[in-house]
PDB file of N, CA and C in Angstrom:
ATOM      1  N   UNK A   1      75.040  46.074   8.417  1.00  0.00           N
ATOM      2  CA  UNK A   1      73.798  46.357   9.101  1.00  0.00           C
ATOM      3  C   UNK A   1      74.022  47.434  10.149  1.00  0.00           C
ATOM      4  N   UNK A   2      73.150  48.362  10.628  1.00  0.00           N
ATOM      5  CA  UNK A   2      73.154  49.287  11.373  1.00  0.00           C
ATOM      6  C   UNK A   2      73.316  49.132  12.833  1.00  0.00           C
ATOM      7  N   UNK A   3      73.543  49.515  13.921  1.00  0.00           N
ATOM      8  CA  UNK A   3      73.527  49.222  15.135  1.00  0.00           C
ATOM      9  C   UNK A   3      72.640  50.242  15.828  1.00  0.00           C
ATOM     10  N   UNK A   4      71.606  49.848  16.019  1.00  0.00           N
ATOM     11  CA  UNK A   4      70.509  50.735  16.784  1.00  0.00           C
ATOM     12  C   UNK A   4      70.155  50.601  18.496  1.00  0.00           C
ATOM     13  N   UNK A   5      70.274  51.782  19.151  1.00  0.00           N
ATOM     14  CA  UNK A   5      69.923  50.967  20.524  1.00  0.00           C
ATOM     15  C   UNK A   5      68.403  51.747  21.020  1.00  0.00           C
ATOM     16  N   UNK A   6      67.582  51.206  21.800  1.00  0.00           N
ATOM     17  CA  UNK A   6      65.992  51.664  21.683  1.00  0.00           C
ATOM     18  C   UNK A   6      66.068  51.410  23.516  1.00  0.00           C
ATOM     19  N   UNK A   7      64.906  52.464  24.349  1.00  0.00           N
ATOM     20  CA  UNK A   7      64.434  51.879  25.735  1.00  0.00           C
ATOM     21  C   UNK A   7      63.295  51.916  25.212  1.00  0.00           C
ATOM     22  N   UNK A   8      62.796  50.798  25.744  1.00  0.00           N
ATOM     23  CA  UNK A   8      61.383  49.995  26.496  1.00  0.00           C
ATOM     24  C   UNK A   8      61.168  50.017  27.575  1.00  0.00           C
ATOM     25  N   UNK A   9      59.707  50.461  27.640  1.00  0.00           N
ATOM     26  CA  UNK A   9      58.934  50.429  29.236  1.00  0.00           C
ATOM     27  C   UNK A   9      57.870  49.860  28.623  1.00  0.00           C
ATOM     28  N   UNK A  10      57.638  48.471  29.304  1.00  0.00           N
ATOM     29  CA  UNK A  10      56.886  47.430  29.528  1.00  0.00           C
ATOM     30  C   UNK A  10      55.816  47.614  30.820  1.00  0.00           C
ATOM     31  N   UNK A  11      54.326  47.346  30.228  1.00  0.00           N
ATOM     32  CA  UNK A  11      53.527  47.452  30.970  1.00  0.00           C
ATOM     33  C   UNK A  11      52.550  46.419  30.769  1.00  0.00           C
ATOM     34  N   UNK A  12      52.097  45.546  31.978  1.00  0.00           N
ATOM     35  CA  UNK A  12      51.488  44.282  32.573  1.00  0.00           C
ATOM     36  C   UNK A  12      51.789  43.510  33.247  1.00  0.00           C
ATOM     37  N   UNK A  13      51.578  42.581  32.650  1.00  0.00           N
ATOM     38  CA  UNK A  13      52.574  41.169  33.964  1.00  0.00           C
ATOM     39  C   UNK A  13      53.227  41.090  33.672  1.00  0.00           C
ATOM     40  N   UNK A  14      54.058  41.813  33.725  1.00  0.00           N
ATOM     41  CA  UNK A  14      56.073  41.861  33.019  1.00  0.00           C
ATOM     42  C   UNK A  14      56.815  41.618  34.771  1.00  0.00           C
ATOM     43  N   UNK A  15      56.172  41.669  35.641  1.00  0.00           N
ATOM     44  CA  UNK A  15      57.437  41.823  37.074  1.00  0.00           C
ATOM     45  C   UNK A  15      56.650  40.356  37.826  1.00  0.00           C
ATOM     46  N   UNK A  16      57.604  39.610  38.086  1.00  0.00           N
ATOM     47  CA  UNK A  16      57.476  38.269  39.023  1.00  0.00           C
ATOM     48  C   UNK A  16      57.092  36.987  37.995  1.00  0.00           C
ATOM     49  N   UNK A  17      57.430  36.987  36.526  1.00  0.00           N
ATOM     50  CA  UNK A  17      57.267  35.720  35.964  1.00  0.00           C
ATOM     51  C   UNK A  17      58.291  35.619  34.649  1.00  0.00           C
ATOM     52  N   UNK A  18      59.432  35.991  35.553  1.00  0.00           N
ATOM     53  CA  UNK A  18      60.635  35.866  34.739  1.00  0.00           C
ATOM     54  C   UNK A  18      61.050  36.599  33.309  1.00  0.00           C
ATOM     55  N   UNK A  19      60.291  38.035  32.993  1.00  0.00           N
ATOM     56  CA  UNK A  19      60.660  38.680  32.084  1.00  0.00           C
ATOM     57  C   UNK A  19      62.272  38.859  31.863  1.00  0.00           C
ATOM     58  N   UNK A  20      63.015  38.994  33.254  1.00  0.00           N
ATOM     59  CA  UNK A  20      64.288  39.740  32.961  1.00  0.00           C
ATOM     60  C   UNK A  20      65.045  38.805  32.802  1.00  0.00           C
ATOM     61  N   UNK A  21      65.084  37.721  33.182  1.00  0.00           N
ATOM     62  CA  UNK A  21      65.831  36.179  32.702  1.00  0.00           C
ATOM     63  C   UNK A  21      65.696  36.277  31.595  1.00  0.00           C
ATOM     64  N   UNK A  22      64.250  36.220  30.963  1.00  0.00           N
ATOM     65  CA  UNK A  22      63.741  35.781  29.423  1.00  0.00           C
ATOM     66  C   UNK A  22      64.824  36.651  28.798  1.00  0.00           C
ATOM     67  N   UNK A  23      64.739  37.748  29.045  1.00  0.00           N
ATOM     68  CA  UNK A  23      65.057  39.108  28.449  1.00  0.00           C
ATOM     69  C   UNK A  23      66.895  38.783  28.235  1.00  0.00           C
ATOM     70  N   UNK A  24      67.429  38.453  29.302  1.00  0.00           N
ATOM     71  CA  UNK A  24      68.975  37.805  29.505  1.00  0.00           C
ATOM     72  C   UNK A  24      69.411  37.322  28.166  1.00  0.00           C
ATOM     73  N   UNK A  25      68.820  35.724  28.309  1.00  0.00           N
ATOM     74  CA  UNK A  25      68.797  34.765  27.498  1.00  0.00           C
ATOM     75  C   UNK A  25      68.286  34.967  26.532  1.00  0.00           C
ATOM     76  N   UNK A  26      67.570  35.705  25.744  1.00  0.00           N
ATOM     77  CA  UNK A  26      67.091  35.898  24.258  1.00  0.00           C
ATOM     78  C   UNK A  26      67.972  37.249  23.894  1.00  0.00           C
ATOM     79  N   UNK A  27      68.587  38.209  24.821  1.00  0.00           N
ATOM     80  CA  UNK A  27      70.050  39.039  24.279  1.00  0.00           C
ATOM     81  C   UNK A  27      71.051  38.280  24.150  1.00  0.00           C
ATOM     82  N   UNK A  28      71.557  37.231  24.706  1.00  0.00           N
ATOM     83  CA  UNK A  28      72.483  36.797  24.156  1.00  0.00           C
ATOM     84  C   UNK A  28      72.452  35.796  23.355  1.00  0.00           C
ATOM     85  N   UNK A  29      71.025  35.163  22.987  1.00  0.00           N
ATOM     86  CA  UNK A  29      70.627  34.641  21.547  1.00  0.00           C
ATOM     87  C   UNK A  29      70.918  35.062  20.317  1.00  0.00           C
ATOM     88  N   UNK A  30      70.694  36.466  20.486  1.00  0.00           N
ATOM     89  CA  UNK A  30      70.654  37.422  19.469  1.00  0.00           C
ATOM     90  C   UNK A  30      71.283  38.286  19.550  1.00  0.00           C
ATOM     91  N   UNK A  31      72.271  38.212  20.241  1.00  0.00           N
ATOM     92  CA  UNK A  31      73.599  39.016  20.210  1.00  0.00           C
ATOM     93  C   UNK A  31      73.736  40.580  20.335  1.00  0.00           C
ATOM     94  N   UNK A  32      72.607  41.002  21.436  1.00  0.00           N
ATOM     95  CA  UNK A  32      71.930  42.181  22.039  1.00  0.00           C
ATOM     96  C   UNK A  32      72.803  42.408  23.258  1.00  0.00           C
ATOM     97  N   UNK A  33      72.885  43.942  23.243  1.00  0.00           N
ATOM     98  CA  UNK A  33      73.689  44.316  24.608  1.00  0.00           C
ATOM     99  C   UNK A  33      72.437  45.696  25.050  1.00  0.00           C
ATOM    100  N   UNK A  34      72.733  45.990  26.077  1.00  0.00           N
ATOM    101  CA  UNK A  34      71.924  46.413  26.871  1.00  0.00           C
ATOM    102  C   UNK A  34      71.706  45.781  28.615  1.00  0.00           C
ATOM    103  N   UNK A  35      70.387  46.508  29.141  1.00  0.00           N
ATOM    104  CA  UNK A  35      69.987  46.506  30.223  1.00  0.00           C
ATOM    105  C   UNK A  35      68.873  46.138  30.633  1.00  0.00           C
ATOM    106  N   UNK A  36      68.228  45.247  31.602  1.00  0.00           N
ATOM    107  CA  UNK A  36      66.752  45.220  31.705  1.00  0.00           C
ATOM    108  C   UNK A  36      66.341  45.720  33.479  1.00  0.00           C
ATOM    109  N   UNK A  37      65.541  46.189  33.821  1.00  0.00           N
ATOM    110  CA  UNK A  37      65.100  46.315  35.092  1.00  0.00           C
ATOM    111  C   UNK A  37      64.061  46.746  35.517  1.00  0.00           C
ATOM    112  N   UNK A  38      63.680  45.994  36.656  1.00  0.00           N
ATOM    113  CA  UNK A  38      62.415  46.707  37.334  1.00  0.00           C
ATOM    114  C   UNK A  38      61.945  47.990  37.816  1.00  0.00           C
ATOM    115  N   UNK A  39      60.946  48.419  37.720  1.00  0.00           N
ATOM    116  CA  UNK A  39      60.450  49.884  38.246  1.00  0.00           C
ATOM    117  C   UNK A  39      60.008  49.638  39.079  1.00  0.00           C
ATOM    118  N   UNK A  40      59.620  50.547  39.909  1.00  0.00           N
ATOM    119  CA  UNK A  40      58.750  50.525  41.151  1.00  0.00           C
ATOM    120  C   UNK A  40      56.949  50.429  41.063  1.00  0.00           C
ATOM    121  N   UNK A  41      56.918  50.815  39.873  1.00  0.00           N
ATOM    122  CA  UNK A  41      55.440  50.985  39.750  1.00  0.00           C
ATOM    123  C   UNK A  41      54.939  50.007  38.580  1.00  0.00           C
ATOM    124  N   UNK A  42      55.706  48.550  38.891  1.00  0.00           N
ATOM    125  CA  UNK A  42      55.467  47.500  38.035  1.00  0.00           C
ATOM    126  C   UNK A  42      55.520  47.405  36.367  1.00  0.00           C
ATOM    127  N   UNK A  43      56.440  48.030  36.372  1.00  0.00           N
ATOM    128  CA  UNK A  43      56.497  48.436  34.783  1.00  0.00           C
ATOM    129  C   UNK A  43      58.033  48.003  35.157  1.00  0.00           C
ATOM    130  N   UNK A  44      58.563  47.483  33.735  1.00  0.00           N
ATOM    131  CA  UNK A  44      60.022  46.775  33.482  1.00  0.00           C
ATOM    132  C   UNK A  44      60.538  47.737  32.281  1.00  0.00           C
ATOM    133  N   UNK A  45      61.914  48.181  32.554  1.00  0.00           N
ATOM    134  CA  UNK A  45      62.248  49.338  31.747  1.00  0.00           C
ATOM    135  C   UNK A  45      63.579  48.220  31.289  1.00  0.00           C
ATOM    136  N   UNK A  46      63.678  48.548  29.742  1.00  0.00           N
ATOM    137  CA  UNK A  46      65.086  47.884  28.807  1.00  0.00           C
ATOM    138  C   UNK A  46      65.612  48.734  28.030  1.00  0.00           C
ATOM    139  N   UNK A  47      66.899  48.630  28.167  1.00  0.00           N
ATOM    140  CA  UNK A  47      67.524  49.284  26.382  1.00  0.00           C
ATOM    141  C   UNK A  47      67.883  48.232  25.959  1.00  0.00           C
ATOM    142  N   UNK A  48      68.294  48.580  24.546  1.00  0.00           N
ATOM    143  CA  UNK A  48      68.646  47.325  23.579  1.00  0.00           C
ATOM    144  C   UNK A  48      69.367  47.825  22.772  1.00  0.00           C
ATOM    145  N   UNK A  49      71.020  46.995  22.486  1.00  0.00           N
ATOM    146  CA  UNK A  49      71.383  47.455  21.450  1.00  0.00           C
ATOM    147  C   UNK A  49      71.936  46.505  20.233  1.00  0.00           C
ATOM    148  N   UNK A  50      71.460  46.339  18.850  1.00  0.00           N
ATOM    149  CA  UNK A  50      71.529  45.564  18.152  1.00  0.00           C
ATOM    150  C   UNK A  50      71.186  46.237  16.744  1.00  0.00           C
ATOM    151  N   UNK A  51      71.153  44.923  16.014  1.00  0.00           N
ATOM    152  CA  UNK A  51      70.511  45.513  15.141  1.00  0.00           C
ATOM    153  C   UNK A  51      68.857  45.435  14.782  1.00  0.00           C
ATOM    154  N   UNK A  52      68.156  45.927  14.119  1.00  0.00           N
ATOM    155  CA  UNK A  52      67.225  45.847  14.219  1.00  0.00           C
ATOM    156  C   UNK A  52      66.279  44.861  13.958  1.00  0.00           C
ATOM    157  N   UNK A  53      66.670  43.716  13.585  1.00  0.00           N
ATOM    158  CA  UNK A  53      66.091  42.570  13.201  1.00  0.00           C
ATOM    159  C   UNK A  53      66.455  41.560  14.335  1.00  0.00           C
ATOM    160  N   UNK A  54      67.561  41.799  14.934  1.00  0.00           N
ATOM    161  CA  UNK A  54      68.026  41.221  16.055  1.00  0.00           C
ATOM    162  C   UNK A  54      67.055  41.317  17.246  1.00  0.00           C
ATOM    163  N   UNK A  55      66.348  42.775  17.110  1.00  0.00           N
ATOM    164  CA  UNK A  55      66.412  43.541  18.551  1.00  0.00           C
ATOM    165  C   UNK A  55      64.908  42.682  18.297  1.00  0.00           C
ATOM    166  N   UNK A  56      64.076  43.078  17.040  1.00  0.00           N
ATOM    167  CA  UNK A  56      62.335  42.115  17.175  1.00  0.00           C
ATOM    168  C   UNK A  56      62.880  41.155  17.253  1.00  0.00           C
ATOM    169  N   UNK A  57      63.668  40.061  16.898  1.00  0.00           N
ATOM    170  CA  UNK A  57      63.505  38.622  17.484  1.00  0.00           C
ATOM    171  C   UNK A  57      63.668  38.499  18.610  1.00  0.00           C
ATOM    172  N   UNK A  58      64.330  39.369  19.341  1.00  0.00           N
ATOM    173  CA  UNK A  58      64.591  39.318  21.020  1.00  0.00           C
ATOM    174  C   UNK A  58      62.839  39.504  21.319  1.00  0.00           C
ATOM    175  N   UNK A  59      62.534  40.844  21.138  1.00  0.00           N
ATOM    176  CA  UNK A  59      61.497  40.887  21.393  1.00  0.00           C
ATOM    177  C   UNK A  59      60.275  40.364  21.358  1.00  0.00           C
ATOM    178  N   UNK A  60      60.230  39.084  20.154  1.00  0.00           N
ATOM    179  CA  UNK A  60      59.235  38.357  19.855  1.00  0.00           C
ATOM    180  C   UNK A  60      59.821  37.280  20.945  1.00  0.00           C
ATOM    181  N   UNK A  61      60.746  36.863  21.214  1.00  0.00           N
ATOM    182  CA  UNK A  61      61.247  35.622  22.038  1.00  0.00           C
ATOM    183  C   UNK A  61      60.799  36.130  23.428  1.00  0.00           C
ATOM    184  N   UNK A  62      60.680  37.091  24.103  1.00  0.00           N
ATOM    185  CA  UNK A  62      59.766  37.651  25.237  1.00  0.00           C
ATOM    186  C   UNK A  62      58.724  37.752  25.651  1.00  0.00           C
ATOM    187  N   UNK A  63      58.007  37.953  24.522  1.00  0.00           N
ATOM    188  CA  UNK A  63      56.122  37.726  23.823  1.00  0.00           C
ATOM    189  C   UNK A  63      56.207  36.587  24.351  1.00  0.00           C
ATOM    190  N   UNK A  64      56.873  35.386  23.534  1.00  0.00           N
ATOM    191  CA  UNK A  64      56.002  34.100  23.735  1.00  0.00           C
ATOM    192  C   UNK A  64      56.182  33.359  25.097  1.00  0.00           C
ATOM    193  N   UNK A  65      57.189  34.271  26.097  1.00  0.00           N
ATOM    194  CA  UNK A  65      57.308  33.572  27.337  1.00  0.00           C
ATOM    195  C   UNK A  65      55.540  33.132  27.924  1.00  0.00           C
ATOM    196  N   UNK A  66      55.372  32.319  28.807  1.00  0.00           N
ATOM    197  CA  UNK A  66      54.005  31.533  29.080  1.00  0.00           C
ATOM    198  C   UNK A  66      53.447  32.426  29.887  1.00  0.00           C
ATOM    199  N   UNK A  67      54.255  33.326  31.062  1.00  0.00           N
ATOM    200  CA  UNK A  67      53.806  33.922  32.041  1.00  0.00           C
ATOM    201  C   UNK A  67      53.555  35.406  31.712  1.00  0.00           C
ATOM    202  N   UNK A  68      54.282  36.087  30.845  1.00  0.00           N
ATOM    203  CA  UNK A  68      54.683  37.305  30.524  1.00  0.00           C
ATOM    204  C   UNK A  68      53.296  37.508  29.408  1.00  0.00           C
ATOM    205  N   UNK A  69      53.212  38.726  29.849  1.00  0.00           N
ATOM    206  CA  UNK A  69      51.879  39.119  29.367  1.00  0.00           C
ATOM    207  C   UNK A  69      51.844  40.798  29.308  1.00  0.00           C
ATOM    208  N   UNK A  70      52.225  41.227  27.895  1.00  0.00           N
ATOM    209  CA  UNK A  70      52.880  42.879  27.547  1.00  0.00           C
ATOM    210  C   UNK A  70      51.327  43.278  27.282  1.00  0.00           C
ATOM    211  N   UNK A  71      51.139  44.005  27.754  1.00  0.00           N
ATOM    212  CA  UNK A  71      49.173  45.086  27.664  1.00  0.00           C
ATOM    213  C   UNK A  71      49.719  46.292  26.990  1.00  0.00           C
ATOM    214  N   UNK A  72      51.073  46.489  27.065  1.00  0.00           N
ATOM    215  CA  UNK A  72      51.261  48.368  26.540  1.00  0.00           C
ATOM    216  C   UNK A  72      52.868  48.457  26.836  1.00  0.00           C
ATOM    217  N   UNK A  73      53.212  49.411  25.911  1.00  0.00           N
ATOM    218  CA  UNK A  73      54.827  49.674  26.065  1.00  0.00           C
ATOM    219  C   UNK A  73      55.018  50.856  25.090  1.00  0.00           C
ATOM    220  N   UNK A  74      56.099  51.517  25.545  1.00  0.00           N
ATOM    221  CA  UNK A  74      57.093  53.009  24.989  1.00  0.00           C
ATOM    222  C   UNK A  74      57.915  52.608  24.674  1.00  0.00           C
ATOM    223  N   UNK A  75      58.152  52.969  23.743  1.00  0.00           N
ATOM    224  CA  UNK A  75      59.523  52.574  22.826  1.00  0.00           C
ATOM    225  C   UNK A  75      60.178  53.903  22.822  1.00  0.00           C
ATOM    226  N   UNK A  76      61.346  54.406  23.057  1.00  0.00           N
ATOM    227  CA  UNK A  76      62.231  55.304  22.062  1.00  0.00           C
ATOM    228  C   UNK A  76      63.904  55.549  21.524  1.00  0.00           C
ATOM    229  N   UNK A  77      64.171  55.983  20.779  1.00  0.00           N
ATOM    230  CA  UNK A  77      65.603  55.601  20.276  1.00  0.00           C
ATOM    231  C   UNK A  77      66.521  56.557  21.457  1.00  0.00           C
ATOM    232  N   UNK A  78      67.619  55.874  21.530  1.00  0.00           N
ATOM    233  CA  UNK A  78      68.383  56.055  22.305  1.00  0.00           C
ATOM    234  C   UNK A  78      69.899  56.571  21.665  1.00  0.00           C
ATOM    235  N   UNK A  79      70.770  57.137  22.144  1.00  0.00           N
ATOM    236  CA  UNK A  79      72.417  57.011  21.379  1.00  0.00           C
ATOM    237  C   UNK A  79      72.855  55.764  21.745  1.00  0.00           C
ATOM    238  N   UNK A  80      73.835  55.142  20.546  1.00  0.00           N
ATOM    239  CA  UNK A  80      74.649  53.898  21.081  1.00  0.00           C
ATOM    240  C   UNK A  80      75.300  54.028  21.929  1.00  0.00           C
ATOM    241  N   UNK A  81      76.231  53.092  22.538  1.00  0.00           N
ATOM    242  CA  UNK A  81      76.758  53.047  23.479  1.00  0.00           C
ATOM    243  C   UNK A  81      77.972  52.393  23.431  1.00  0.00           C
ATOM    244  N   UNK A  82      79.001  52.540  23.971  1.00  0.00           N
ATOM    245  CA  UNK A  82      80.251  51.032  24.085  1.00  0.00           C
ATOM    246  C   UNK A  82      79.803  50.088  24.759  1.00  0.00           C
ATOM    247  N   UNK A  83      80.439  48.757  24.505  1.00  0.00           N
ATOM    248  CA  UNK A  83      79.421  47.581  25.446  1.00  0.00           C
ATOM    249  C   UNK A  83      78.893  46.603  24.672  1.00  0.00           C
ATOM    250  N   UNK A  84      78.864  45.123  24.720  1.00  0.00           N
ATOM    251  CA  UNK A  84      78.643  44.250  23.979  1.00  0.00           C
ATOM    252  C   UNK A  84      78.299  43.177  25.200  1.00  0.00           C
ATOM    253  N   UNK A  85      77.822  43.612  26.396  1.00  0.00           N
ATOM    254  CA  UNK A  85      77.272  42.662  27.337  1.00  0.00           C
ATOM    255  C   UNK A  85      75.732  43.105  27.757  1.00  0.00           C
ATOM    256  N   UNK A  86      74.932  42.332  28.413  1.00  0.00           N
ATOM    257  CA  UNK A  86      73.761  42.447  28.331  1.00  0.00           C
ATOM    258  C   UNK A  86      73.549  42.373  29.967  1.00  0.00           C
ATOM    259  N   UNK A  87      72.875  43.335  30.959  1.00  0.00           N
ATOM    260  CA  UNK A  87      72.760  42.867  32.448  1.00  0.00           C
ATOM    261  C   UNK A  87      71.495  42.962  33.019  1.00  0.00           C
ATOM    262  N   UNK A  88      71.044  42.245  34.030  1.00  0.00           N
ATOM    263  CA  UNK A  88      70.211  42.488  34.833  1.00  0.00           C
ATOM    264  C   UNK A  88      70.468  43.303  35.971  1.00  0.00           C
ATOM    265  N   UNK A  89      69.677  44.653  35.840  1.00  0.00           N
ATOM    266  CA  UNK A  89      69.987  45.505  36.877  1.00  0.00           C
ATOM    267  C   UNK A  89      68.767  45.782  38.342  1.00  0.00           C
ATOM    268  N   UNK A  90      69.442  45.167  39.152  1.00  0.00           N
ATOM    269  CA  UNK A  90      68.315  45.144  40.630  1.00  0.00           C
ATOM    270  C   UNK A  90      67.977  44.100  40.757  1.00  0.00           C
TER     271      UNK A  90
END
């Protein structure tokens, strides 16, 4: 399988109801490395690196958090990277 890594900028109630925890714990579900963090202008920015079936189940496991509520998001491909850990940055 391929190893693809993608950033996301997340836009809605993504900041103060535990997106970047969610985000933690469903990368290392799915065996995702990357980064998640807050912006200043309430938008939550991620890379992801996995494979691609990996990376939507992460992403569907974020969706269904109770509080988290995605209205709009940018996706684009990124170069891989070295690294097989996943962090919360800020």
């Amino acid at each position: 399988m391929d190893i693809i890594r993608r950033r996301y900028t997340f836009y809605g109630r993504v900041q103060g109801v535990g997106f970047r925890y969610r985000a933690y714990y469903a990368a290392r579900e799915f065996d995702i490395a990357g980064w998640v963090k807050n912006e200043y202008d309430g938008s939550v920015v991620m890379e992801v690196q996995g494979t691609r079936e990996n990376i939507d189940s992460m992403l569907q496991s974020i969706e269904n958090g109770r509080f988290v509520s995605i209205d709009n998001f940018l996706c684009h491909s990124v170069p891989t990277e070295e690294g097989s850990t996943f962090e919360i940055i800020g």
